[in-house]
N, C-alpha and C. Protein backbone atom coordinates (compact mmCIF):
# COMPACT_ATOMS: atom_id res chain seq x y z
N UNK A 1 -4.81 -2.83 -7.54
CA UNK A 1 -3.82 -1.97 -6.94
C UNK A 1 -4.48 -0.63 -6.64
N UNK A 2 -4.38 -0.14 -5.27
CA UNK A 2 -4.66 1.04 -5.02
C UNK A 2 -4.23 1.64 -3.97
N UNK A 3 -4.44 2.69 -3.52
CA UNK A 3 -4.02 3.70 -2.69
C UNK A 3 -4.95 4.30 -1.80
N UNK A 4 -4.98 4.43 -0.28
CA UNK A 4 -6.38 4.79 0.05
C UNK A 4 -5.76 4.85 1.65
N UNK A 5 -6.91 5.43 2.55
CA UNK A 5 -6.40 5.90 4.31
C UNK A 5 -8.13 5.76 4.63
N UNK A 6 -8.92 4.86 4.22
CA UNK A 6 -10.08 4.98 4.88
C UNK A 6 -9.81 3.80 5.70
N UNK A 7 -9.05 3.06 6.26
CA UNK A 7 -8.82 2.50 6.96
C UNK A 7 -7.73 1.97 7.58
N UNK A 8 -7.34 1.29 8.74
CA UNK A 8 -5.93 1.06 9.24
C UNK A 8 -5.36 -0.47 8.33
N UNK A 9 -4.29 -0.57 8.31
CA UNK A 9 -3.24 -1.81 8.10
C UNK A 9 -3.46 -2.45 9.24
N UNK A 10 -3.79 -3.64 8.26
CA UNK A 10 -3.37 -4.77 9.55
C UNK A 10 -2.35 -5.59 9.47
N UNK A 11 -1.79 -5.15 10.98
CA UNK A 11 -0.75 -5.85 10.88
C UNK A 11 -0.10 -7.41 11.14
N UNK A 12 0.65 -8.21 10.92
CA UNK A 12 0.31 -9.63 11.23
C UNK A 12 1.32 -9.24 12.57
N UNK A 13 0.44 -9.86 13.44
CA UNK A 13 1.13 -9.74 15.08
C UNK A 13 2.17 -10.56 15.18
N UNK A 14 2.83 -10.64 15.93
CA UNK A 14 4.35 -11.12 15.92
C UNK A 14 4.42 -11.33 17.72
N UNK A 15 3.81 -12.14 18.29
CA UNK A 15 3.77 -12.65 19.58
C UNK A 15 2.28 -12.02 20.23
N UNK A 16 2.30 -12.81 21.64
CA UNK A 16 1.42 -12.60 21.95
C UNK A 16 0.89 -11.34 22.44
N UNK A 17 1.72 -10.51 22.76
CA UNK A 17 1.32 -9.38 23.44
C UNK A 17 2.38 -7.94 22.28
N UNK A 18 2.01 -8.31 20.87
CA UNK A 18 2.61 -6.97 19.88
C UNK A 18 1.71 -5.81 20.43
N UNK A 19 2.67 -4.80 19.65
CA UNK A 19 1.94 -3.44 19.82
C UNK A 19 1.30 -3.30 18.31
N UNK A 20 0.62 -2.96 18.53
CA UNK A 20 -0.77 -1.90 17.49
C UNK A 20 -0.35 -0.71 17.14
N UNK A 21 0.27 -0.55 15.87
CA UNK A 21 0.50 0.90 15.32
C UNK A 21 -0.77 1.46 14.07
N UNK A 22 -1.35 1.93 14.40
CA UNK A 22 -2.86 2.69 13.48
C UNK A 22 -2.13 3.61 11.92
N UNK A 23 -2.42 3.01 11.10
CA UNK A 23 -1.24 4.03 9.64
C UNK A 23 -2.71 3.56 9.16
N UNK A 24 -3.05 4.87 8.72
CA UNK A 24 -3.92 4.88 7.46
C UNK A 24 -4.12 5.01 6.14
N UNK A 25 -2.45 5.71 6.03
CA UNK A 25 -2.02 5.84 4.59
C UNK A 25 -1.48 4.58 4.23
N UNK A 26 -2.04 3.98 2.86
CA UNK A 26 -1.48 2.85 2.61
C UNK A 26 -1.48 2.67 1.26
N UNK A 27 -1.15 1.57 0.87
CA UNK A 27 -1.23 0.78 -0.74
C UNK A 27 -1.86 -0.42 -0.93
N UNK A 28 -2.63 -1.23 -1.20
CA UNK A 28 -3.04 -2.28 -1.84
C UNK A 28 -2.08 -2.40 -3.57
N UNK A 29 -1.43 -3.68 -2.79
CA UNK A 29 -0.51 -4.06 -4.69
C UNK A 29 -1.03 -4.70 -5.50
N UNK A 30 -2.87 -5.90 -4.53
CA UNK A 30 -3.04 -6.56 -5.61
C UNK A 30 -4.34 -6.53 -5.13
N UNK A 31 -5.48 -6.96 -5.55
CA UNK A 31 -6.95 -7.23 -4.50
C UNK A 31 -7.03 -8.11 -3.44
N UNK A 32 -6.17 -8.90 -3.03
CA UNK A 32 -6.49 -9.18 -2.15
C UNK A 32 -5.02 -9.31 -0.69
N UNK A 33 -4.11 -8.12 -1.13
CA UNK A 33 -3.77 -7.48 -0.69
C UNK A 33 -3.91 -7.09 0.23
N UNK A 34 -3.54 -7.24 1.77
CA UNK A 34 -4.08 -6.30 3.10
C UNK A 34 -4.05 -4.75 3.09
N UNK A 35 -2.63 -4.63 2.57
CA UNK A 35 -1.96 -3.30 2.60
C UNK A 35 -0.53 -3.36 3.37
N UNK A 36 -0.07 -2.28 2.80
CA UNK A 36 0.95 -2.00 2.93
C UNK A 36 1.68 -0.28 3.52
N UNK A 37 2.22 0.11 4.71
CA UNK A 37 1.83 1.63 4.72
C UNK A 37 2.48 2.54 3.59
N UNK A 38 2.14 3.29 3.49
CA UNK A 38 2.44 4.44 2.72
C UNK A 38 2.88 6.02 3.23
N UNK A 39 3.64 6.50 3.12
CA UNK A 39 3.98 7.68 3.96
C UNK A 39 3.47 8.98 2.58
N UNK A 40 2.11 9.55 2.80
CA UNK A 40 1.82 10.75 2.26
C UNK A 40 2.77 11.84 2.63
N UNK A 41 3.56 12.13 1.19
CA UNK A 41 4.22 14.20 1.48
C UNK A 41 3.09 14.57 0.94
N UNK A 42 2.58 15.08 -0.64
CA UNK A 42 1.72 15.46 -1.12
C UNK A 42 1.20 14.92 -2.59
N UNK A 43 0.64 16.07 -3.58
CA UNK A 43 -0.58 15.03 -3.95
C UNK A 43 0.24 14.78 -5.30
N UNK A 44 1.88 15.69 -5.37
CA UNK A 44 2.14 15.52 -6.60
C UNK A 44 3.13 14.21 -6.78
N UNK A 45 3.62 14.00 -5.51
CA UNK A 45 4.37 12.47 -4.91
C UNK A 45 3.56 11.20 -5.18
N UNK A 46 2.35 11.82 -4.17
CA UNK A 46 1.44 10.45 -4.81
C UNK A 46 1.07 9.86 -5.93
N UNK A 47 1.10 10.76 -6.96
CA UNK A 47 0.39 10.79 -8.43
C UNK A 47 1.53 10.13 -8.88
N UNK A 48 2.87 10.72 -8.83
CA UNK A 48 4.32 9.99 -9.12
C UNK A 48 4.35 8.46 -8.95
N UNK A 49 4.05 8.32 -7.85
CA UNK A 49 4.05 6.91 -6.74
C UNK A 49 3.14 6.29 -7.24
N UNK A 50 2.09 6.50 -7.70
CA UNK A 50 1.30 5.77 -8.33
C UNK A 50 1.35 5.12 -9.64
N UNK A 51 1.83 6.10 -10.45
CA UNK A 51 1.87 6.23 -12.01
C UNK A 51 3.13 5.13 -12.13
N UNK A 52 3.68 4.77 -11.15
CA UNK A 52 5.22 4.13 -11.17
C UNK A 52 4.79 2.84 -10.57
N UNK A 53 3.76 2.89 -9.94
CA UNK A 53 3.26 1.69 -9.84
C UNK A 53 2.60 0.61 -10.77
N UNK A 54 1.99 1.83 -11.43
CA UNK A 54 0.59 1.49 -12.51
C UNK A 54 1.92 0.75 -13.88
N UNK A 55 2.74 1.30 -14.06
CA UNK A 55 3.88 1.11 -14.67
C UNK A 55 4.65 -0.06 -14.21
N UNK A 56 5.12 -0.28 -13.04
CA UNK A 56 5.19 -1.64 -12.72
C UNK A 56 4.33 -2.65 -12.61
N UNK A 57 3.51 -2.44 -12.00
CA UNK A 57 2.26 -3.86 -12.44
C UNK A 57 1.86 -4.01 -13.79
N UNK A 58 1.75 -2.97 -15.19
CA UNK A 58 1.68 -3.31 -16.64
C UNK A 58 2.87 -3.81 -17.34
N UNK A 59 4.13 -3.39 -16.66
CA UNK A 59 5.71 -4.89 -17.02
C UNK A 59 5.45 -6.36 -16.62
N UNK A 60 4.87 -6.21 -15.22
CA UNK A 60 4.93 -7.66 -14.96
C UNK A 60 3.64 -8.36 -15.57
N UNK A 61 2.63 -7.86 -15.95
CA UNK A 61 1.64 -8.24 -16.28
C UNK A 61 2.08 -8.65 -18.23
N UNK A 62 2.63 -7.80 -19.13
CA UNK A 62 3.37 -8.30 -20.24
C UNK A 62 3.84 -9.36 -19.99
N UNK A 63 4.63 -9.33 -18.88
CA UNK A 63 5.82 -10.58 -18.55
C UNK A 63 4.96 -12.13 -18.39
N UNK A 64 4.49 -12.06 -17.48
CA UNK A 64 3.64 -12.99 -17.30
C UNK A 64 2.43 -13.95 -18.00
């Protein structure tokens, strides 16, 4: 799981002629994960957003 904008989402196209939207802010939920976008406000949201993540993937990971 991670968080990162060094590159675009890909998106799964949806006919032959989709449009291409470029988001660099994103999430990975698992490794092999494409991504998912992410809308950056700032760095104290993200840390939130994260920590709540890191927190949900260590429930389901107990669970499982």
């Amino acid at each position: 799981m991670g968080y990162d904008n060094a590159h675009s989402v890909k998106h799964a196209k949806k006919g032959k002629y989709a449009g291409w939207r470029v988001e660099y802010d994103h999430k990975h939920r698992h490794a092999r994960d494409k991504g998912v976008p992410y809308e950056f406000v700032d760095a104290y949201q993200l840390l939130k957003d994260f920590f709540t993540d890191v927190d949900r993937a260590l429930e389901a990971h107990r669970k499982g």
